[in-house]
N, C-alpha and C. Protein backbone atom coordinates (compact mmCIF):
# COMPACT_ATOMS: atom_id res chain seq x y z
N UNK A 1 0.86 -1.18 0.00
CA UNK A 1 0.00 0.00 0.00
C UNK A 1 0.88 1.22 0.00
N UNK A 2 0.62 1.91 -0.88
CA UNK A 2 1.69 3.24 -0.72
C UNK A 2 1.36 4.23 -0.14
N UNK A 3 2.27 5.13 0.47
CA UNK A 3 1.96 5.70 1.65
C UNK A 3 1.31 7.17 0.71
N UNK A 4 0.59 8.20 1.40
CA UNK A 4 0.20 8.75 0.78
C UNK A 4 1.40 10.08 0.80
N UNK A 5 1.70 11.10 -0.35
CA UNK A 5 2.91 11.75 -0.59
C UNK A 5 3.02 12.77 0.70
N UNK A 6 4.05 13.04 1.49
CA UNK A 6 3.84 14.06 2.14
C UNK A 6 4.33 15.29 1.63
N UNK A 7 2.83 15.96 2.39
CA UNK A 7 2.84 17.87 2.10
C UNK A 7 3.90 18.97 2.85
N UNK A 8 4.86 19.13 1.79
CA UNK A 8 5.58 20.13 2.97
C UNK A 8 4.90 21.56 2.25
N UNK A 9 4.66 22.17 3.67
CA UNK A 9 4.14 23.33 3.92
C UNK A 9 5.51 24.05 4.05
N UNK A 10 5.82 24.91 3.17
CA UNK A 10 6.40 25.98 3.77
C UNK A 10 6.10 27.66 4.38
N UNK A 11 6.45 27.96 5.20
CA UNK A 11 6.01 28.95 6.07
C UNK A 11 5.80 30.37 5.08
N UNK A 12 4.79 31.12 5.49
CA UNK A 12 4.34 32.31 4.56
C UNK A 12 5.40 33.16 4.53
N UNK A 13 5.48 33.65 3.09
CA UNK A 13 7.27 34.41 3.88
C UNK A 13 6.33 36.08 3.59
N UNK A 14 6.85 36.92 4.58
CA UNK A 14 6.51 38.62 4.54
C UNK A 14 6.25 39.35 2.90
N UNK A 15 5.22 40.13 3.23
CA UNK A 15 5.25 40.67 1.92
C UNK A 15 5.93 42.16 2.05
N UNK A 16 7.10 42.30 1.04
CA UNK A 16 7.54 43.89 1.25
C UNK A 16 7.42 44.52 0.37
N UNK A 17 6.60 44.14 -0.53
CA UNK A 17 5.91 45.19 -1.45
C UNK A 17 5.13 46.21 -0.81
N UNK A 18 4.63 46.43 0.61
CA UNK A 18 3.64 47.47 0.53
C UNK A 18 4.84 48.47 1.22
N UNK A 19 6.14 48.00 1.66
CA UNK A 19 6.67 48.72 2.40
C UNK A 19 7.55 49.91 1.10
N UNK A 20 7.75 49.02 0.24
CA UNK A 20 8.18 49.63 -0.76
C UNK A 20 7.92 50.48 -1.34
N UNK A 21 6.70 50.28 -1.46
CA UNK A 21 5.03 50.98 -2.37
C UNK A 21 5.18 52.43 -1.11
N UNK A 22 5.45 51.80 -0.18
CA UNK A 22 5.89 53.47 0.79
C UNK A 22 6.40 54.20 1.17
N UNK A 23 7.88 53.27 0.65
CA UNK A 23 8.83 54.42 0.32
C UNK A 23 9.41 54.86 -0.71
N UNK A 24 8.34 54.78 -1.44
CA UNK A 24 8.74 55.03 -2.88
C UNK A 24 8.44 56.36 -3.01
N UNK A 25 7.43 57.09 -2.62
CA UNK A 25 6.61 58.28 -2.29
C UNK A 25 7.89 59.56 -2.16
N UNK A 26 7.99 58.61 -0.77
CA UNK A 26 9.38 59.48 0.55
C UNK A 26 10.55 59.71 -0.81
N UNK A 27 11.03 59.04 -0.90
CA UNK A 27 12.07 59.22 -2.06
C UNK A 27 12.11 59.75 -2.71
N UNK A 28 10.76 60.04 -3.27
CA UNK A 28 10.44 60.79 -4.79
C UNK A 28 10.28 61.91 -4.25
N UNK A 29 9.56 62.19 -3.39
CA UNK A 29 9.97 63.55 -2.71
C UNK A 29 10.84 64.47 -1.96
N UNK A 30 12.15 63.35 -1.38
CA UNK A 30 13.48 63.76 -1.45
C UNK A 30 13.91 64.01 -2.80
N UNK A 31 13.79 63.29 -3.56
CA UNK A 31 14.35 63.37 -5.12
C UNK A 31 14.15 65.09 -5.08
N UNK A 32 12.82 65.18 -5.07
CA UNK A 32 12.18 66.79 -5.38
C UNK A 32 12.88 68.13 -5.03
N UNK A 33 13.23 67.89 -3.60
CA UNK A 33 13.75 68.74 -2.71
C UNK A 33 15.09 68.55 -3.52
N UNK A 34 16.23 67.70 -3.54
CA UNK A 34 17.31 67.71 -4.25
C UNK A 34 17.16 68.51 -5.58
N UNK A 35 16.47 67.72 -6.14
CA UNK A 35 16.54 68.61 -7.35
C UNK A 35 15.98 69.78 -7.39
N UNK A 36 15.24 70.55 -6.58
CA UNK A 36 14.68 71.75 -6.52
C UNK A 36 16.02 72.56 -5.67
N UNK A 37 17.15 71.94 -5.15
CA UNK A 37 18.16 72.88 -4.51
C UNK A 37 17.31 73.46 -3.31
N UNK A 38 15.97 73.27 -2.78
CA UNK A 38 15.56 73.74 -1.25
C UNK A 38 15.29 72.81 -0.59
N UNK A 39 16.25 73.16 0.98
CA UNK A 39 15.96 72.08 2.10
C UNK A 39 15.57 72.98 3.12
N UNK A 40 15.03 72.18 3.97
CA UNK A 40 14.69 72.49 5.31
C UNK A 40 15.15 73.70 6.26
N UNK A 41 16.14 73.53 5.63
CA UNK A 41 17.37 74.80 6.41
C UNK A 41 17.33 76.00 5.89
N UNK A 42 17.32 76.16 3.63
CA UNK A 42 17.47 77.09 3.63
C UNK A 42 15.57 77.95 3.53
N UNK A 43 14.69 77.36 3.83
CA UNK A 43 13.76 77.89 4.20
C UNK A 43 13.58 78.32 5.73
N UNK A 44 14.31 77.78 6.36
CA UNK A 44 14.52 78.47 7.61
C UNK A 44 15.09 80.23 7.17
N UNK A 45 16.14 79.53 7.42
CA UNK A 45 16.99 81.00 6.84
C UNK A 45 16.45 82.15 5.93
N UNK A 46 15.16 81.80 5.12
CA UNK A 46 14.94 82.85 4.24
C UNK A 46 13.67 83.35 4.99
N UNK A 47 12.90 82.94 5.80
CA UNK A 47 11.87 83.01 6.83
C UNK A 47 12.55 84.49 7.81
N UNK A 48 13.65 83.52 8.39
CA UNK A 48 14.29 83.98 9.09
C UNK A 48 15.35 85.65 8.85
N UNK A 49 15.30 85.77 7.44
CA UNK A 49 15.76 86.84 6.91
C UNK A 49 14.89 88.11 6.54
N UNK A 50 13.53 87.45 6.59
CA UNK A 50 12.53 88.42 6.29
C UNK A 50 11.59 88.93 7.52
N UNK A 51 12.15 88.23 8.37
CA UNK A 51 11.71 88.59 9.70
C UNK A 51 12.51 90.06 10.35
N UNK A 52 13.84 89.76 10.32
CA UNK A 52 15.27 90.65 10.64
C UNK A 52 14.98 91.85 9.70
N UNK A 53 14.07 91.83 8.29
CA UNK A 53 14.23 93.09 7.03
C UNK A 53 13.07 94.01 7.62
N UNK A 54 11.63 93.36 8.36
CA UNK A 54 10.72 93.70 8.57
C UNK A 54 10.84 94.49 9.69
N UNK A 55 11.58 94.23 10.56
CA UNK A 55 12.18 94.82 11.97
C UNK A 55 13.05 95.94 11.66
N UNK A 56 13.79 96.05 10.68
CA UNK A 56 14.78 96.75 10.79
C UNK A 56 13.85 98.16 9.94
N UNK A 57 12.92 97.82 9.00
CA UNK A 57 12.25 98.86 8.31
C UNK A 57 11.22 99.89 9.54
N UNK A 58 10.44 98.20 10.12
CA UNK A 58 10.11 99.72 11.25
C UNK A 58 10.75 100.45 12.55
N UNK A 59 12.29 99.75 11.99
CA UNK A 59 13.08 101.35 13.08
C UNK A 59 13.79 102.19 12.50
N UNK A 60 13.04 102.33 11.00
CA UNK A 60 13.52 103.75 10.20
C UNK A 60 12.83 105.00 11.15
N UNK A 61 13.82 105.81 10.93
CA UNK A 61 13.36 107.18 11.25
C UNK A 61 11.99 107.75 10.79
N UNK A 62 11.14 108.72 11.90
CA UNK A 62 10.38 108.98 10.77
C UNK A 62 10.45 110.97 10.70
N UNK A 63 9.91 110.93 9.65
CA UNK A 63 10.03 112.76 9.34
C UNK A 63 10.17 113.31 10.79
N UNK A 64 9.04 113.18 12.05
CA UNK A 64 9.03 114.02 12.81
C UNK A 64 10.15 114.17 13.98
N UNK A 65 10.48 112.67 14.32
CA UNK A 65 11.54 112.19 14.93
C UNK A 65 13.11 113.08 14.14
N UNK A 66 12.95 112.99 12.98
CA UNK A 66 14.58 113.68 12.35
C UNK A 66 14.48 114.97 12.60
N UNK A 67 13.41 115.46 12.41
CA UNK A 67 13.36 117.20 12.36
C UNK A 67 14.16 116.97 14.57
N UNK A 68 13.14 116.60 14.88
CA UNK A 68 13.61 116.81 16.74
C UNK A 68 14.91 116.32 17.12
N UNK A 69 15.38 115.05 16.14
CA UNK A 69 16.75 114.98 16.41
C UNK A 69 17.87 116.26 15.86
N UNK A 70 17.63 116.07 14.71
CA UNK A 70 18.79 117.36 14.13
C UNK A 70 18.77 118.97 15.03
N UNK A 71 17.28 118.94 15.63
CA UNK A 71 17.10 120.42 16.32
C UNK A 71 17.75 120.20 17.64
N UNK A 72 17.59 119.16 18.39
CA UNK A 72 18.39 118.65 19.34
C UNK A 72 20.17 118.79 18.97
N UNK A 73 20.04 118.25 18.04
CA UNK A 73 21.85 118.57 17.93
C UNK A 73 22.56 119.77 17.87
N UNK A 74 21.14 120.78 17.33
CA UNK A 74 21.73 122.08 17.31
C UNK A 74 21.77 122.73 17.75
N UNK A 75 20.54 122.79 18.96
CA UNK A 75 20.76 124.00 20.02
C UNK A 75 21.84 123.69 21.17
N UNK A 76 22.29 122.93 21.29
CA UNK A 76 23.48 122.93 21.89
C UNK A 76 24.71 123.32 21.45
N UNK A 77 24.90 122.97 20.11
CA UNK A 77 26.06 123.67 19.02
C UNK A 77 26.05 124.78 19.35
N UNK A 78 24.54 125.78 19.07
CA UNK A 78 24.41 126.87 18.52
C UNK A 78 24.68 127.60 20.14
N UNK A 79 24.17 127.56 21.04
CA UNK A 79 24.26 127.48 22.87
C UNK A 79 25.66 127.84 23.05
N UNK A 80 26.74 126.87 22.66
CA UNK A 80 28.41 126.64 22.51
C UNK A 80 28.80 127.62 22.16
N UNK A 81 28.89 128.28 21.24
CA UNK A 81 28.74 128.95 20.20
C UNK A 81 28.26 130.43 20.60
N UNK A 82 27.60 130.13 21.22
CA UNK A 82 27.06 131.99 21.66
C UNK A 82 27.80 132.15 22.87
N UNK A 83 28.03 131.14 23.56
CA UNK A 83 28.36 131.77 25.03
C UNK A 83 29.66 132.22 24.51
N UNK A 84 30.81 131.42 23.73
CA UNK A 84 32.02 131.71 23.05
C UNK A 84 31.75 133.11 22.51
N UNK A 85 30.94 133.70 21.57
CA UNK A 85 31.08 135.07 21.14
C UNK A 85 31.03 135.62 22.71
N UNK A 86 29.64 135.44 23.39
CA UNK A 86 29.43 136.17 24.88
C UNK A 86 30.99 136.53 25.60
N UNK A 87 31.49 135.98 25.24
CA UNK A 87 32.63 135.78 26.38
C UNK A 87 33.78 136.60 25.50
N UNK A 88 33.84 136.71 24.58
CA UNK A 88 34.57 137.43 23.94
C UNK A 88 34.39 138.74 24.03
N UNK A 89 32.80 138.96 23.95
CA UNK A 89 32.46 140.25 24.21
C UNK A 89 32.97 140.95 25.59
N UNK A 90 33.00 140.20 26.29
CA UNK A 90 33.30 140.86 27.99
C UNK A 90 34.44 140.70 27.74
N UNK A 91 35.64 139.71 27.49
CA UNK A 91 36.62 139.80 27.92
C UNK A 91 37.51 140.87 27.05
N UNK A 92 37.55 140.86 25.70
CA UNK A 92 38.68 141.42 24.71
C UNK A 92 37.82 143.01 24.29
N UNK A 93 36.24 143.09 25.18
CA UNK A 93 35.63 144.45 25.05
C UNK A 93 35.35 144.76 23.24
N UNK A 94 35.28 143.54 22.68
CA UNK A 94 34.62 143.49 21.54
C UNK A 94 33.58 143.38 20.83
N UNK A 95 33.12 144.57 20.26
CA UNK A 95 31.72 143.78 19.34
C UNK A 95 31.68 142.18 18.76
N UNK A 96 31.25 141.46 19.08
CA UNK A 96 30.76 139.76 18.22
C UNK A 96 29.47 139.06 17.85
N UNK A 97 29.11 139.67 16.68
CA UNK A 97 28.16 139.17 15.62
C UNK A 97 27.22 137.88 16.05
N UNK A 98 28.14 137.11 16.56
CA UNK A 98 27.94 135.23 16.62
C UNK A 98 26.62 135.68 18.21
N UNK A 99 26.94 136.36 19.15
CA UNK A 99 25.85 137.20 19.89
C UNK A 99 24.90 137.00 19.58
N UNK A 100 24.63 137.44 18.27
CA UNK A 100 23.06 137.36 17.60
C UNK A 100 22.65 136.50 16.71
N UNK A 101 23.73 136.01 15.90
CA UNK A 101 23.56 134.84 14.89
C UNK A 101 23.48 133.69 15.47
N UNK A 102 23.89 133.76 16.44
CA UNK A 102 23.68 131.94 17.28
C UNK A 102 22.43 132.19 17.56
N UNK A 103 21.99 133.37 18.41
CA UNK A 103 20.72 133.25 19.29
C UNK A 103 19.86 132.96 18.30
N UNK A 104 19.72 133.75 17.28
CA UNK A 104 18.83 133.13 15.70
C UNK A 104 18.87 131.46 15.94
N UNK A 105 20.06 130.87 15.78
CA UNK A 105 19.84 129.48 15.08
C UNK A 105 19.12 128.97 17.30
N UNK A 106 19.44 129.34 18.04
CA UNK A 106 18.51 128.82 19.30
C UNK A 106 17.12 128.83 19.21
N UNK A 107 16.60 129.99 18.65
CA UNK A 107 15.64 130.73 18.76
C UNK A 107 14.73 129.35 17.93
N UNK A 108 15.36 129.21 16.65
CA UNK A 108 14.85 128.51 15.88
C UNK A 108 14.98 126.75 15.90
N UNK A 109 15.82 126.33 16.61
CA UNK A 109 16.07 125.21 17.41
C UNK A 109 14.77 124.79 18.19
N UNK A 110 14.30 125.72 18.98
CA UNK A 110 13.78 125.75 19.91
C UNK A 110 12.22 125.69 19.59
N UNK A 111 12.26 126.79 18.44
CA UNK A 111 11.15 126.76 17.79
C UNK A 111 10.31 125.27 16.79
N UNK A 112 11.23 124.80 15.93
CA UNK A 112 11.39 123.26 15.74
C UNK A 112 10.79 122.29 16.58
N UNK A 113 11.75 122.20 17.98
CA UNK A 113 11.52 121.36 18.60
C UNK A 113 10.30 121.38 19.60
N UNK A 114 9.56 122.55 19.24
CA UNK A 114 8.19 123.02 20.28
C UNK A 114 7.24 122.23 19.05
N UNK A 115 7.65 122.48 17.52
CA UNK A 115 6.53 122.38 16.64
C UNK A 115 6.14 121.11 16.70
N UNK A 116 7.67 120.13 17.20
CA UNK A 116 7.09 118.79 16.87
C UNK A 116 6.98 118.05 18.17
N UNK A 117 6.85 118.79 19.67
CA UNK A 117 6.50 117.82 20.63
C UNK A 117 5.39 117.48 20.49
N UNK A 118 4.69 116.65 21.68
CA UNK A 118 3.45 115.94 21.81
C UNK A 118 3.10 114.60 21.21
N UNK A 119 2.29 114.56 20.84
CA UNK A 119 1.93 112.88 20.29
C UNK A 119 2.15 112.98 18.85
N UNK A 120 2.33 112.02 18.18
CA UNK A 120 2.71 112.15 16.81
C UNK A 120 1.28 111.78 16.12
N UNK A 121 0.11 112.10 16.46
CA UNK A 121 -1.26 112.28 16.20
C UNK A 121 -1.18 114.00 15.69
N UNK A 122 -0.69 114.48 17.11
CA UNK A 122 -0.92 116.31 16.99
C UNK A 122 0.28 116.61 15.75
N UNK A 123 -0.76 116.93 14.36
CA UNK A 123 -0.02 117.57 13.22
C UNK A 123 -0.03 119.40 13.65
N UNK A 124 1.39 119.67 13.42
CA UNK A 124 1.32 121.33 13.14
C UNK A 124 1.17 121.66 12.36
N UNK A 125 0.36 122.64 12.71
CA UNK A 125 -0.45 123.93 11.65
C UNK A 125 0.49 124.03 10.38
N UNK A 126 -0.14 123.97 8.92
CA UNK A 126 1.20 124.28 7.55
C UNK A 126 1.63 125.63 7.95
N UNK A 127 1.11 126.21 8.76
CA UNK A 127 1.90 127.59 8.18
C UNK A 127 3.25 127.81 8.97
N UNK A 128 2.73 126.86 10.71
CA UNK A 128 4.08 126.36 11.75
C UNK A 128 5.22 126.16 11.39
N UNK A 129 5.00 124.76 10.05
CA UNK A 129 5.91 124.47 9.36
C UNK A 129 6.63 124.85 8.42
N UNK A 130 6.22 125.57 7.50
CA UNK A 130 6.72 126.63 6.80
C UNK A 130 7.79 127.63 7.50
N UNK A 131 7.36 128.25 8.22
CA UNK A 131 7.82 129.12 9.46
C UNK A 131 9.11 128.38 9.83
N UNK A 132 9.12 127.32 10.23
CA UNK A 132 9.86 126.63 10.85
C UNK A 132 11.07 126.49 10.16
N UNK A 133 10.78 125.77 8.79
CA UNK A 133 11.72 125.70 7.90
C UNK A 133 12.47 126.69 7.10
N UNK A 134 11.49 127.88 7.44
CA UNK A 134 12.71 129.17 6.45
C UNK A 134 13.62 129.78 8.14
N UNK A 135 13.13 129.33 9.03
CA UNK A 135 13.87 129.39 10.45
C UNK A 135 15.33 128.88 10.73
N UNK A 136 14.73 127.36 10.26
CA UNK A 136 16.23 126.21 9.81
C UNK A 136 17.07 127.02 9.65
N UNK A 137 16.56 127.59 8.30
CA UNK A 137 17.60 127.73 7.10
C UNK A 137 18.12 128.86 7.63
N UNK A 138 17.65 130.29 7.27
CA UNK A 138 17.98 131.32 7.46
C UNK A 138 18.75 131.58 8.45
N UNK A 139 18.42 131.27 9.69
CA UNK A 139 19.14 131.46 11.01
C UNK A 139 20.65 130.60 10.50
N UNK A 140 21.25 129.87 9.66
CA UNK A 140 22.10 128.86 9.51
C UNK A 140 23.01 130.20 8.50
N UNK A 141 22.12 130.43 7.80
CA UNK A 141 22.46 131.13 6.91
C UNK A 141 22.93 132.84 7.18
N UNK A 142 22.66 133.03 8.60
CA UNK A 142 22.96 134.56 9.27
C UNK A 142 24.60 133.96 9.58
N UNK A 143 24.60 132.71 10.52
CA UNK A 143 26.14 132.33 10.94
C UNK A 143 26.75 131.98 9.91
N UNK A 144 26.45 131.64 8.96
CA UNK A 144 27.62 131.35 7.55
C UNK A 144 28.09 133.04 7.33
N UNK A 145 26.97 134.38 7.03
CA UNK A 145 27.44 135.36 6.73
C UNK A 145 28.39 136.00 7.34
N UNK A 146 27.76 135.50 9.16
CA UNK A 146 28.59 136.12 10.37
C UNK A 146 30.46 135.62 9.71
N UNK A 147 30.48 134.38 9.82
CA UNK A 147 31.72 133.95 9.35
C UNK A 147 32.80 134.27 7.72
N UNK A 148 31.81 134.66 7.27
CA UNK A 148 32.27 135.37 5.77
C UNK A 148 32.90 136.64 6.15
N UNK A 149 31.94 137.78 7.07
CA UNK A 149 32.64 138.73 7.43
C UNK A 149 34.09 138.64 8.41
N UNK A 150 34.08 137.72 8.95
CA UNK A 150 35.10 137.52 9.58
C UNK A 150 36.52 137.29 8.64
N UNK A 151 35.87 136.48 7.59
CA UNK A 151 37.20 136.17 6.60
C UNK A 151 37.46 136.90 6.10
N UNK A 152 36.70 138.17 5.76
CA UNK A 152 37.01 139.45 5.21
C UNK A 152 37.90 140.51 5.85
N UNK A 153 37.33 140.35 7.30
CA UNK A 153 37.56 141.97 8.47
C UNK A 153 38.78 141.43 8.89
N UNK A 154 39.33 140.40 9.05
CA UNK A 154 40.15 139.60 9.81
C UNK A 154 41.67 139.32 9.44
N UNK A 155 43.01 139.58 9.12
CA UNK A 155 43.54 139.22 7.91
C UNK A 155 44.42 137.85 8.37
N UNK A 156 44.07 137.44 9.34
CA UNK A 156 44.92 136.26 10.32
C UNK A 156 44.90 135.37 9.40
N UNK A 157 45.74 134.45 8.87
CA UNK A 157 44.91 133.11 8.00
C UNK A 157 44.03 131.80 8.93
N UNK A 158 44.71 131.32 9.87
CA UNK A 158 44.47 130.95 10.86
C UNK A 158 42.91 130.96 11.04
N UNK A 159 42.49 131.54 11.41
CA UNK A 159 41.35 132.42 11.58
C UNK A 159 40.39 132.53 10.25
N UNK A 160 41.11 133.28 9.52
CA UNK A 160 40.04 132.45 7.78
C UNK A 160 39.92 131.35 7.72
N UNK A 161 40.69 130.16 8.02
CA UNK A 161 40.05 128.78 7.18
C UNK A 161 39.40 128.56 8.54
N UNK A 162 39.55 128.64 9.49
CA UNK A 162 38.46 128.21 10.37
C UNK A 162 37.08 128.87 10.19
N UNK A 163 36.90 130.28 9.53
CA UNK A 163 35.86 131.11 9.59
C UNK A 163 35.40 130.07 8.07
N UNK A 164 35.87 130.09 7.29
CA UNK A 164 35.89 129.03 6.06
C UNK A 164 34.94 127.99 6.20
N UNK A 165 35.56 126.64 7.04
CA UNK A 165 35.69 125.62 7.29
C UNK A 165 33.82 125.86 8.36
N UNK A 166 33.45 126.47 9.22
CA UNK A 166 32.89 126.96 9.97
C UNK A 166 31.58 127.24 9.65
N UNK A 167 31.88 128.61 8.33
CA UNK A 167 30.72 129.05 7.70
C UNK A 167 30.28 127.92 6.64
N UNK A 168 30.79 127.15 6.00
CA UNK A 168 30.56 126.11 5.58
C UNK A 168 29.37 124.85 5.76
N UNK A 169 29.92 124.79 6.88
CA UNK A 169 29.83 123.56 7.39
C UNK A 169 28.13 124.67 8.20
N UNK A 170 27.86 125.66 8.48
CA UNK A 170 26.64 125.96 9.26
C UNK A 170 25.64 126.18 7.77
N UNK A 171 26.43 126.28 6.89
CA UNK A 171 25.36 126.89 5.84
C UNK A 171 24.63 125.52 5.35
N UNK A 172 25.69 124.29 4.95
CA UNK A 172 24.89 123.13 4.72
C UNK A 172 24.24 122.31 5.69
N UNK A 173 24.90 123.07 7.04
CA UNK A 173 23.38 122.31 7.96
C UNK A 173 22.13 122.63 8.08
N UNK A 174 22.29 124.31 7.71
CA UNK A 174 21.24 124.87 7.39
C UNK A 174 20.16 124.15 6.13
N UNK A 175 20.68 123.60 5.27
CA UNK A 175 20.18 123.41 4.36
C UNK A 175 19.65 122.24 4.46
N UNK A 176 20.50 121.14 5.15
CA UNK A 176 19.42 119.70 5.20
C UNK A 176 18.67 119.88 6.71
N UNK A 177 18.59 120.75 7.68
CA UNK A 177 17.69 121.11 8.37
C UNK A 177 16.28 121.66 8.17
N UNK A 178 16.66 122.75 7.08
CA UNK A 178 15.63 122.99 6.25
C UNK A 178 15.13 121.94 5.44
N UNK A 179 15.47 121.06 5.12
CA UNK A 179 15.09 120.10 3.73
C UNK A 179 13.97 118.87 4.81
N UNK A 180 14.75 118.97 6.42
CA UNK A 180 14.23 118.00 6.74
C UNK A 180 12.85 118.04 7.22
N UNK A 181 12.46 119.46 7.62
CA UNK A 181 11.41 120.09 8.13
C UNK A 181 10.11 119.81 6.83
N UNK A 182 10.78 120.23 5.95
CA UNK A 182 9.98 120.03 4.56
C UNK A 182 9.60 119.03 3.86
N UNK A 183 10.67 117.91 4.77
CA UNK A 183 10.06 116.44 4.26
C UNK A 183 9.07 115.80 5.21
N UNK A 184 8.80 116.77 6.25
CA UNK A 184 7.72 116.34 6.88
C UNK A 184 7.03 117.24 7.08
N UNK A 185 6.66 118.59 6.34
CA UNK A 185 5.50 118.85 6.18
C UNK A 185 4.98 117.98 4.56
N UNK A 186 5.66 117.91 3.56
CA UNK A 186 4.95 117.12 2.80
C UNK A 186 4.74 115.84 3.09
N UNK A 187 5.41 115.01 4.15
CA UNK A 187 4.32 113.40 4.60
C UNK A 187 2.91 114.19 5.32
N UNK A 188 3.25 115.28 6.01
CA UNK A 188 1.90 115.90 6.74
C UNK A 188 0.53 116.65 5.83
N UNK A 189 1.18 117.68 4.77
CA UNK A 189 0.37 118.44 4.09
C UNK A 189 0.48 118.56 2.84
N UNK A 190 1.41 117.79 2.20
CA UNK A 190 1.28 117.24 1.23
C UNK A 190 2.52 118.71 0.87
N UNK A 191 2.97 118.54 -0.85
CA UNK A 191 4.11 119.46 -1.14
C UNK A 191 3.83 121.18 -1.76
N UNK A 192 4.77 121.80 -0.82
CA UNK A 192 4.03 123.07 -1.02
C UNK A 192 4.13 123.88 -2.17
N UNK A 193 2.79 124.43 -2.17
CA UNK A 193 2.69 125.32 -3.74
C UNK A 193 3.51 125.70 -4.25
N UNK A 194 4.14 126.70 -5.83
CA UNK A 194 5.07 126.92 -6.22
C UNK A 194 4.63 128.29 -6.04
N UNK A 195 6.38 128.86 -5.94
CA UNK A 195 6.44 130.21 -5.00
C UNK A 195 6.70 130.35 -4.07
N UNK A 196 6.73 129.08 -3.11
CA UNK A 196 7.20 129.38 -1.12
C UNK A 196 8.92 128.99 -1.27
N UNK A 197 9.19 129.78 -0.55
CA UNK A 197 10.64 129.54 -0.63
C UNK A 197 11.26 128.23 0.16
């Protein structure tokens, strides 16, 4: 009688097709990133760069803040500056110009820096500003003359290039003082008619 054949069973072996089938995905989408040249990092970094651009724009200056800084810088100059003529006057019993041409650029310092205290809600009056800005200037523009006469009356050289160097240097502060006043009445009142000086 013959025996009947025996069944070998062999054991189920794992299927890794589905594991495959799942990282086939992952791959192809590393592939992506490779070939697109962006990883993880440099999207950090460009996140991260536009964060630092956004910050830094709103701690630009603004119109009203520059006018109060530059007027700040100057009434102390201009202060310096007068007590030096003052003192000349008493001591060497001399007439000195700078007496009155400084007190101008104080006067107008002062005036500036009144127009733009308070809240940066409270706009000054156009005509404040106007005012203000032929103030800048002009008063800048009395100590440049003060110093011209000096290079004239004076024959020291010494003494000219400093009166030079001096009147110079007050006439173009005059001028972007003035310029700066004016760049914030036009963010305020827009740019003024033709004809205002």
């Amino acid at each position: 009688m013959a025996r009947p054949a025996e069944r070998t069973s062999t054991p189920p072996q794992a299927d890794n097709s589905a594991p495959a089938a799942i990282s086939a995905p992952a791959s192809a989408a590393a592939g992506d990133a490779d070939a697109s040249g962006v990883s993880a990092d440099d999207v950090a970094l460009l996140a991260n760069h536009s964060v630092l651009s956004s910050s830094s724009s709103q701690k630009r200056i603004t119109p009203r803040a520059h006018v109060r800084r530059l007027s700040t810088v100057t009434f102390p100059v201009a202060a310096f500056f007068w007590l030096w003529a003052a003192t000349n006057c008493v001591t060497k019993r001399v007439p000195d110009l700078g007496v009155v041409s400084f007190a101008t650029v104080m006067l107008a310092a002062a005036y500036a820096l009144k127009m733009t205290s308070g809240h940066t809600s409270d706009i000054p009056k156009r005509d404040e500003m106007v005012a203000a800005r032929r103030a800048c200037f002009w008063s800048c523009a009395v100590v440049a003359v003060n110093y011209l006469l000096g290079i004239v009356l004076v024959p020291d050289v010494g003494f000219r290039v400093y009166c030079t160097i001096a009147g110079v240097a007050f006439f173009m502060w005059g001028v972007m003082w003035s310029r700066a006043v004016d760049n914030f009445t036009v963010t305020t009142h827009g740019r003024l008619t033709g004809g205002e000086p």
